[in-house]
PDB file of N, CA and C in Angstrom:
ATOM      1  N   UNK A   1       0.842  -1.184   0.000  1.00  0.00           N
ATOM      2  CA  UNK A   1       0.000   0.000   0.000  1.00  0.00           C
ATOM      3  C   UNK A   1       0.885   1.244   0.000  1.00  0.00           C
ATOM      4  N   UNK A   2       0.719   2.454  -0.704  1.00  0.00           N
ATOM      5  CA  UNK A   2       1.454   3.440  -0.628  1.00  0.00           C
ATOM      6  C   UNK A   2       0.922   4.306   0.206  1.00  0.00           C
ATOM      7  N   UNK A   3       1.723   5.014   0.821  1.00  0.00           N
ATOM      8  CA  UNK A   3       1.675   6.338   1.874  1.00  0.00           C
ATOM      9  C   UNK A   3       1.694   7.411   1.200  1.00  0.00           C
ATOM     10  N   UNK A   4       1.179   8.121   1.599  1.00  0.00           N
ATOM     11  CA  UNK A   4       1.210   9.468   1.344  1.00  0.00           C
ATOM     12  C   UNK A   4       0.859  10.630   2.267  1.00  0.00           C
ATOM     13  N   UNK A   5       1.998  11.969   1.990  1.00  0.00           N
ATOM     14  CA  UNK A   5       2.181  12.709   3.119  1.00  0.00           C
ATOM     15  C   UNK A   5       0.933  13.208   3.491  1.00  0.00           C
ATOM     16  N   UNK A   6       0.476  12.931   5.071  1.00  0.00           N
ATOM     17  CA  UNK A   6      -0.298  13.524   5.596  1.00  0.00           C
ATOM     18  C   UNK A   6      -0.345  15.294   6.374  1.00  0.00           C
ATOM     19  N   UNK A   7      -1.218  16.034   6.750  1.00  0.00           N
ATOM     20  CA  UNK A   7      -0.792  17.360   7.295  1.00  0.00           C
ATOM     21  C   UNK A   7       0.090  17.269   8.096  1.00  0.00           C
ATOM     22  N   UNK A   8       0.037  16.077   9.130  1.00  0.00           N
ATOM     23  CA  UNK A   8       0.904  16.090  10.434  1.00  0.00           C
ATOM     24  C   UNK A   8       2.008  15.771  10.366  1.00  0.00           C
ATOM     25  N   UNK A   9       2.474  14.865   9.140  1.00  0.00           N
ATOM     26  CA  UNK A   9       3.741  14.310   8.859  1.00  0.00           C
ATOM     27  C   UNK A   9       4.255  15.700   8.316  1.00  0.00           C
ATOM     28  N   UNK A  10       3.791  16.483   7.568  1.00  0.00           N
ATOM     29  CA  UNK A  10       4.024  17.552   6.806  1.00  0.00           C
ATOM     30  C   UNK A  10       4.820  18.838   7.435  1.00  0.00           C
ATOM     31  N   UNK A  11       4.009  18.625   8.952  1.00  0.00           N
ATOM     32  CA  UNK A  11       4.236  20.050   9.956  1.00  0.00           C
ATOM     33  C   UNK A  11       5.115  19.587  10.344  1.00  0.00           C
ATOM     34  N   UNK A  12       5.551  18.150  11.396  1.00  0.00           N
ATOM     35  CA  UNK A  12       6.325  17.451  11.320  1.00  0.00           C
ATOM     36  C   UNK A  12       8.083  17.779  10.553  1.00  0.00           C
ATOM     37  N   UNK A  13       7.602  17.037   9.961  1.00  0.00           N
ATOM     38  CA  UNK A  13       8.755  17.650   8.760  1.00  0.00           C
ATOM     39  C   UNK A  13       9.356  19.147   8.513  1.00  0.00           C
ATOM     40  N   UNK A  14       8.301  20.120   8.614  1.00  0.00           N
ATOM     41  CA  UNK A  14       8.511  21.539   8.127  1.00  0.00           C
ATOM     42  C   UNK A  14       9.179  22.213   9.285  1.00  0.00           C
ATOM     43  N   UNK A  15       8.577  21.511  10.408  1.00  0.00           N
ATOM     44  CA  UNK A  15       9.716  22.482  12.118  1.00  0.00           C
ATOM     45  C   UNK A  15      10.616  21.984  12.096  1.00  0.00           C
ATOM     46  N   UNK A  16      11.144  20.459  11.490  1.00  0.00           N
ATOM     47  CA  UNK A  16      12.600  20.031  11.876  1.00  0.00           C
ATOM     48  C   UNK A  16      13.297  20.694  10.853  1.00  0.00           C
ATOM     49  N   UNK A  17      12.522  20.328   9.552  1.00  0.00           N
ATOM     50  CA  UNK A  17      13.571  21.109   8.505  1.00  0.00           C
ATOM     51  C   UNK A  17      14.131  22.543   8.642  1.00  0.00           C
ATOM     52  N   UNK A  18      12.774  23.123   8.891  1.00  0.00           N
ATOM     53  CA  UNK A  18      13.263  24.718   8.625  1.00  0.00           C
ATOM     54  C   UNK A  18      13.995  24.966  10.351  1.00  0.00           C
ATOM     55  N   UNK A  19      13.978  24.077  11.538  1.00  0.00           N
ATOM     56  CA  UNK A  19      14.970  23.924  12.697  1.00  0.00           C
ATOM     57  C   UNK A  19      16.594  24.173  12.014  1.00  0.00           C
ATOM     58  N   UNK A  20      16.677  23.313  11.259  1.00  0.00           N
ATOM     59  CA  UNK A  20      18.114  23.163  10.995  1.00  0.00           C
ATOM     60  C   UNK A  20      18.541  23.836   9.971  1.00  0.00           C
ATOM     61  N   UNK A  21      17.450  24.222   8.699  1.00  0.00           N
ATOM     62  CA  UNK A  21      18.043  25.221   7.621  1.00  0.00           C
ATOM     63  C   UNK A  21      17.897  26.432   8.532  1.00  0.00           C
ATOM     64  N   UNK A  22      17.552  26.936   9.290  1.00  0.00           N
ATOM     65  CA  UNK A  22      17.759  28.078  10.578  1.00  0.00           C
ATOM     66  C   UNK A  22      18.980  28.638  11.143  1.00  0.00           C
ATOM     67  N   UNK A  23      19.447  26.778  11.407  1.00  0.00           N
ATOM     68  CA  UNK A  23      20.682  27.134  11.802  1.00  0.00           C
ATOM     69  C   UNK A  23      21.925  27.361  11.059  1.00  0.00           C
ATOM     70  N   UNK A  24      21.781  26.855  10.143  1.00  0.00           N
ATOM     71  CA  UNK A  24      22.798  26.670   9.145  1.00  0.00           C
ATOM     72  C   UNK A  24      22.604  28.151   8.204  1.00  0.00           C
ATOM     73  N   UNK A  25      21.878  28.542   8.005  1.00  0.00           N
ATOM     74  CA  UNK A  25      22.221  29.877   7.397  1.00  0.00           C
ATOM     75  C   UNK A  25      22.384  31.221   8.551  1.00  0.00           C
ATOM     76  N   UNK A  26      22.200  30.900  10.039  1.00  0.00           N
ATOM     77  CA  UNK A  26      22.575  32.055  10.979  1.00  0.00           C
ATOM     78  C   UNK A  26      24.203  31.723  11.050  1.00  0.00           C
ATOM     79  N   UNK A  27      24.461  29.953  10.773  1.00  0.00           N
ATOM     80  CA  UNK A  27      26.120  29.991  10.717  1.00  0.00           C
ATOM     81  C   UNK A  27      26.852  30.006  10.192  1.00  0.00           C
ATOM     82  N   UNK A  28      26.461  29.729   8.841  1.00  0.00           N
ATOM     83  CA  UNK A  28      27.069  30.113   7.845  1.00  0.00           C
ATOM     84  C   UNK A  28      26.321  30.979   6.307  1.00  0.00           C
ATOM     85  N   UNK A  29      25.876  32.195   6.468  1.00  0.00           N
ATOM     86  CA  UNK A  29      25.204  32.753   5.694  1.00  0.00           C
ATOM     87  C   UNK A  29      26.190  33.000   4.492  1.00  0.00           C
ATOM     88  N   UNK A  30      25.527  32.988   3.589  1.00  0.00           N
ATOM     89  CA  UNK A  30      26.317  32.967   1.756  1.00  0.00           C
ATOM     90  C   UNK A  30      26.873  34.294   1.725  1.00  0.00           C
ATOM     91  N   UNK A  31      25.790  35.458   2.451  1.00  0.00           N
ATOM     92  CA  UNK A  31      26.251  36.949   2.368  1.00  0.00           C
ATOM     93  C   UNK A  31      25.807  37.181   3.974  1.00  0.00           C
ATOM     94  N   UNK A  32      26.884  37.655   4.751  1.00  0.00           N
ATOM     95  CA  UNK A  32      26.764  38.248   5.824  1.00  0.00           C
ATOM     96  C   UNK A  32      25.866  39.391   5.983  1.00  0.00           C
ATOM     97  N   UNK A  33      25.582  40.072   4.917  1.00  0.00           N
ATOM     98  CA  UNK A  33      24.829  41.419   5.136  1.00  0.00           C
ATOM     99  C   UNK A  33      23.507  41.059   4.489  1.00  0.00           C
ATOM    100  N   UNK A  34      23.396  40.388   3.976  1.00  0.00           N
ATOM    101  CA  UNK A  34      21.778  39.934   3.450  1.00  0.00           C
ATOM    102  C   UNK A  34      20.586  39.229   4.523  1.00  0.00           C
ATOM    103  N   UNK A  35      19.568  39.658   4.736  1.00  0.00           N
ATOM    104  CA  UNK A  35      19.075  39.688   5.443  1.00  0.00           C
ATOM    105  C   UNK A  35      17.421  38.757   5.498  1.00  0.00           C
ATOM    106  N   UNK A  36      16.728  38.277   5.842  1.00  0.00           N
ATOM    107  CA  UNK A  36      15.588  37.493   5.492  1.00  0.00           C
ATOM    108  C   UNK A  36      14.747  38.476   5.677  1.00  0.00           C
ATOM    109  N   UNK A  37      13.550  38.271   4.778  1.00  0.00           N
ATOM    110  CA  UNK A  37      12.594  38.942   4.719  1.00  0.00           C
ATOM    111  C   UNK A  37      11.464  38.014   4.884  1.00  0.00           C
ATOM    112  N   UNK A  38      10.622  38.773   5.419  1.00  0.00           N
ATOM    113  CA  UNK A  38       9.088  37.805   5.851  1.00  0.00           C
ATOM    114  C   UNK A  38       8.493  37.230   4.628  1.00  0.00           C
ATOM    115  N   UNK A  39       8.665  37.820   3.780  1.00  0.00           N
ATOM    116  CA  UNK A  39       7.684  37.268   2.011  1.00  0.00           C
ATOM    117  C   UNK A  39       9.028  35.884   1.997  1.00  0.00           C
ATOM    118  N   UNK A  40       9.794  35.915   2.236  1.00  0.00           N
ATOM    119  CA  UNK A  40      10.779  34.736   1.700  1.00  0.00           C
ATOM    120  C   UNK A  40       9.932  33.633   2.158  1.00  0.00           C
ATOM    121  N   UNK A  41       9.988  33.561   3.733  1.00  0.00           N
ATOM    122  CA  UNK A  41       9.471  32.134   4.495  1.00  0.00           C
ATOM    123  C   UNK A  41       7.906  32.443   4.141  1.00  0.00           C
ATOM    124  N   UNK A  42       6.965  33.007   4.132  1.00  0.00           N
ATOM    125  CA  UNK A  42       5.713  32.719   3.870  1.00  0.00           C
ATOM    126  C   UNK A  42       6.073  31.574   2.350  1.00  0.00           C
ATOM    127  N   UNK A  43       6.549  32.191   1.627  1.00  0.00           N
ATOM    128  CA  UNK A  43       7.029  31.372   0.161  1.00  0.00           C
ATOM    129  C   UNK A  43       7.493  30.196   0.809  1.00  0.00           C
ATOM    130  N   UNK A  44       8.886  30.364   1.139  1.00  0.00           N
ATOM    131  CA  UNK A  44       9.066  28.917   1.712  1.00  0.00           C
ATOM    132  C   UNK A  44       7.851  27.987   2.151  1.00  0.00           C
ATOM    133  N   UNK A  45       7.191  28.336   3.192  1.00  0.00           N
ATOM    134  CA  UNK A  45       5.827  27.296   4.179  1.00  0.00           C
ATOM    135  C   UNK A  45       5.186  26.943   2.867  1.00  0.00           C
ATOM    136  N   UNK A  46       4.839  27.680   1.950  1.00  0.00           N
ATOM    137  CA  UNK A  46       3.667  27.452   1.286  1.00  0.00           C
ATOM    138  C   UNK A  46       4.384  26.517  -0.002  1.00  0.00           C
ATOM    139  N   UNK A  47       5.806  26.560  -0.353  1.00  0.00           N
ATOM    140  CA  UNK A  47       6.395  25.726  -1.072  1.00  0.00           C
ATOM    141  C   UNK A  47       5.941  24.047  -0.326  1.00  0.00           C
ATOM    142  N   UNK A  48       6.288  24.117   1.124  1.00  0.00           N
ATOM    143  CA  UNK A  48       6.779  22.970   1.794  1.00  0.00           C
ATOM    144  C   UNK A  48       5.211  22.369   1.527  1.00  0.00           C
ATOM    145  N   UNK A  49       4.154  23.102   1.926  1.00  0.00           N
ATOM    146  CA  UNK A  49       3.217  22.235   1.514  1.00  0.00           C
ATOM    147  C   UNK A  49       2.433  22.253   0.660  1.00  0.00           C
ATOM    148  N   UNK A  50       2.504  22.734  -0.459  1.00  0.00           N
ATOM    149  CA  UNK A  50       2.428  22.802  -1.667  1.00  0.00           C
ATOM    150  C   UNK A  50       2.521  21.444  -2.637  1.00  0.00           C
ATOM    151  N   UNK A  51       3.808  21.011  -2.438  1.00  0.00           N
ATOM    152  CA  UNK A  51       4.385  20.241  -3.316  1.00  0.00           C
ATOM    153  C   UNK A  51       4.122  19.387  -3.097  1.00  0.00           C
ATOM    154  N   UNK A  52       3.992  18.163  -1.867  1.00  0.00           N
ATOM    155  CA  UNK A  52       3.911  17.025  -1.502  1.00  0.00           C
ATOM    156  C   UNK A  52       2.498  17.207  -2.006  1.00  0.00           C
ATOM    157  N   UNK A  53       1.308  17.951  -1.256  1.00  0.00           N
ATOM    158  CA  UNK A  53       0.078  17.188  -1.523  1.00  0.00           C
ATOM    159  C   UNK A  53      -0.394  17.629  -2.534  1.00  0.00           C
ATOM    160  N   UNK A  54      -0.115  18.902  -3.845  1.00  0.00           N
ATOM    161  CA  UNK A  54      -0.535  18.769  -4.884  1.00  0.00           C
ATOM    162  C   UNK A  54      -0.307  18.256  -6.137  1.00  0.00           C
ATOM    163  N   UNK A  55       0.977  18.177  -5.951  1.00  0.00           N
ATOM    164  CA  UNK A  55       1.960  17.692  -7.550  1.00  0.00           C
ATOM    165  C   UNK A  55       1.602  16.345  -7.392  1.00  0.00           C
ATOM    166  N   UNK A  56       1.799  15.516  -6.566  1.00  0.00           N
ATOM    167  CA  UNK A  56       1.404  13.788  -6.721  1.00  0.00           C
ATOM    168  C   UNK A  56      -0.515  13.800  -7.520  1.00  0.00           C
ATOM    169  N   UNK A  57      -0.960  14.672  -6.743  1.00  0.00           N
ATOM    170  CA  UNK A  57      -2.519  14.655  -7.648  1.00  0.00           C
ATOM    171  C   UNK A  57      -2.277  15.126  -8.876  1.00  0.00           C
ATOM    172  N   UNK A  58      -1.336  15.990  -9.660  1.00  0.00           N
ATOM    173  CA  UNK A  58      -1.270  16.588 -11.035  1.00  0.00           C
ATOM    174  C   UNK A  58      -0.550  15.559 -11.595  1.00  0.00           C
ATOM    175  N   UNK A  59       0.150  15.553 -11.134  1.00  0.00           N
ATOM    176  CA  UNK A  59       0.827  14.091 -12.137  1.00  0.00           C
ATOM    177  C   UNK A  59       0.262  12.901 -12.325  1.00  0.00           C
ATOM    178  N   UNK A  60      -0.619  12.123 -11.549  1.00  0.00           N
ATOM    179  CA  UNK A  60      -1.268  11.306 -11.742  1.00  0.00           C
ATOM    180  C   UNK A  60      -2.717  11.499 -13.065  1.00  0.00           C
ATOM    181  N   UNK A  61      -3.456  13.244 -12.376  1.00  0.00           N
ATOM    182  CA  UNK A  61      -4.147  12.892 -13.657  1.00  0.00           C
ATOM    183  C   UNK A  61      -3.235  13.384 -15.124  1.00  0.00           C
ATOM    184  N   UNK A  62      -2.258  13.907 -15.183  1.00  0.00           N
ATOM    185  CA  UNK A  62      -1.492  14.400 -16.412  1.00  0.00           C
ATOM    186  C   UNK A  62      -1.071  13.163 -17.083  1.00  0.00           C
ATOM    187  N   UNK A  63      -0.570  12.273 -16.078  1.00  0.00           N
ATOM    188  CA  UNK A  63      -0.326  10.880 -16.819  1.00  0.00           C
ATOM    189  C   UNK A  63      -1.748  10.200 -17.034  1.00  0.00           C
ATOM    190  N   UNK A  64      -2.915  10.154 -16.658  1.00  0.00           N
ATOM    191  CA  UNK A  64      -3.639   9.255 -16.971  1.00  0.00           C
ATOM    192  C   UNK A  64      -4.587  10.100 -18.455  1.00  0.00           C
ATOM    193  N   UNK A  65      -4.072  11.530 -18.368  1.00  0.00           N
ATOM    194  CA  UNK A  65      -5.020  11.729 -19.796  1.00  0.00           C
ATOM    195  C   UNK A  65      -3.976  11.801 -21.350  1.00  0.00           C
ATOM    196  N   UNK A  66      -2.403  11.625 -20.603  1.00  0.00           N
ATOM    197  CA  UNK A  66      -1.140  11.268 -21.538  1.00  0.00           C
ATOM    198  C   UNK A  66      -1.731   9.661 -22.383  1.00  0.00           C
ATOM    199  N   UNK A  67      -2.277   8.664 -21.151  1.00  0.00           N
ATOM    200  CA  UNK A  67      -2.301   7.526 -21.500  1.00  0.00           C
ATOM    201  C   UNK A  67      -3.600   7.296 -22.275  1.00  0.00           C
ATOM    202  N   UNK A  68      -4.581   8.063 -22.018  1.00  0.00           N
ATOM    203  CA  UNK A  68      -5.854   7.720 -22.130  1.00  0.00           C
ATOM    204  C   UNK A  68      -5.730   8.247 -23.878  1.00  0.00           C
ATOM    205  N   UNK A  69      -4.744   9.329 -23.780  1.00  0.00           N
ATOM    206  CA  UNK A  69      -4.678  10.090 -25.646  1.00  0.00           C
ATOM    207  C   UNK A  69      -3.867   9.052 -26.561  1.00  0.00           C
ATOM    208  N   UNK A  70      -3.061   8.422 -26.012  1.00  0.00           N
ATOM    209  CA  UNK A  70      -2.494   6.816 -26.661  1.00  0.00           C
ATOM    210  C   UNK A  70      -3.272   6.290 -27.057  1.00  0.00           C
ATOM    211  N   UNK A  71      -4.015   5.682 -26.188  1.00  0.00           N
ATOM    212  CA  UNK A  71      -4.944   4.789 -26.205  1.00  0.00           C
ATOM    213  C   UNK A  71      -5.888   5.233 -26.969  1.00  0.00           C
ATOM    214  N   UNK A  72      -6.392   6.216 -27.095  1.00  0.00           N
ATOM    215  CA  UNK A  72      -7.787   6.677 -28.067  1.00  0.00           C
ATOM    216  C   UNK A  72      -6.872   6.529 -29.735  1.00  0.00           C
ATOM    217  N   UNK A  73      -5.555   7.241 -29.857  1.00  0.00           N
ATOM    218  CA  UNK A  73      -4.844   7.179 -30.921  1.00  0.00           C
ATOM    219  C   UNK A  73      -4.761   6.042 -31.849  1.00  0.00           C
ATOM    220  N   UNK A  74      -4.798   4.616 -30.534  1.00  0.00           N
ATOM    221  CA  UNK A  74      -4.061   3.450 -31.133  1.00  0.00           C
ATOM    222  C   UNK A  74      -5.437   2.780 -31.654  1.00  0.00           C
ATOM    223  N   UNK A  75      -6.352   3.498 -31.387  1.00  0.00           N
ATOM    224  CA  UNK A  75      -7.641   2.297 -31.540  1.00  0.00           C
ATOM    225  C   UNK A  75      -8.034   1.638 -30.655  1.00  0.00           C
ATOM    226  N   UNK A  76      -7.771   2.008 -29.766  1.00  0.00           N
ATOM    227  CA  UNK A  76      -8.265   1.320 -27.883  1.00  0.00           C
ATOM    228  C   UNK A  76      -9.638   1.814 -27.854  1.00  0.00           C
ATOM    229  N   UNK A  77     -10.625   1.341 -26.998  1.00  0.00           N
ATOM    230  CA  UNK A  77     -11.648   2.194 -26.508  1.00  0.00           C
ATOM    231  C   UNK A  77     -11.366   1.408 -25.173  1.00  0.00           C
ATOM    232  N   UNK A  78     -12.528   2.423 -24.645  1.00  0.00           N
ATOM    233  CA  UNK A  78     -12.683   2.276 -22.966  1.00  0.00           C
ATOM    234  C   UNK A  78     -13.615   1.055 -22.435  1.00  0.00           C
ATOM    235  N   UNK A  79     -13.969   0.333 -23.474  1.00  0.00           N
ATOM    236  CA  UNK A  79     -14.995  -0.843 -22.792  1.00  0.00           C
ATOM    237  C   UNK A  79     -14.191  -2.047 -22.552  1.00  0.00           C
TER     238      UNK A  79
END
């Protein structure tokens, strides 16, 4: 049976991650004088859950109307 990310696994995930990408850019930042801005991490959160629970639903139907246009092409029908 396959899993798939739930909200809680999600939040889960998003405090440890962004825990440690936290730390790692207060210790070693790319530019010392560059600074975070609030629009960055709203983007970030909404990336983090974004991706897991919508792209697995787009790709599934993108592939099933990829397959379904084969199939009508080749002379398949649906019965």
């Amino acid at each position: 049976m396959e899993r798939s990310p739930t909200l809680l696994s999600l939040a889960i995930a998003l405090v440890l991650l962004s825990a440690v990408f936290w730390l790692i850019e207060r210790w070693r930042p790319s530019l010392a004088t560059q600074r975070r801005e609030g629009i960055q991490t709203r983007t970030d959160v909404a990336y983090w859950f974004f991706t897991p629970l919508v792209t697995r639903f787009v790709t599934r139907v993108a592939l099933g109307i990829v397959f379904a246009i084969v199939a009508f092409s080749q002379g398949l029908t649906f019965d």
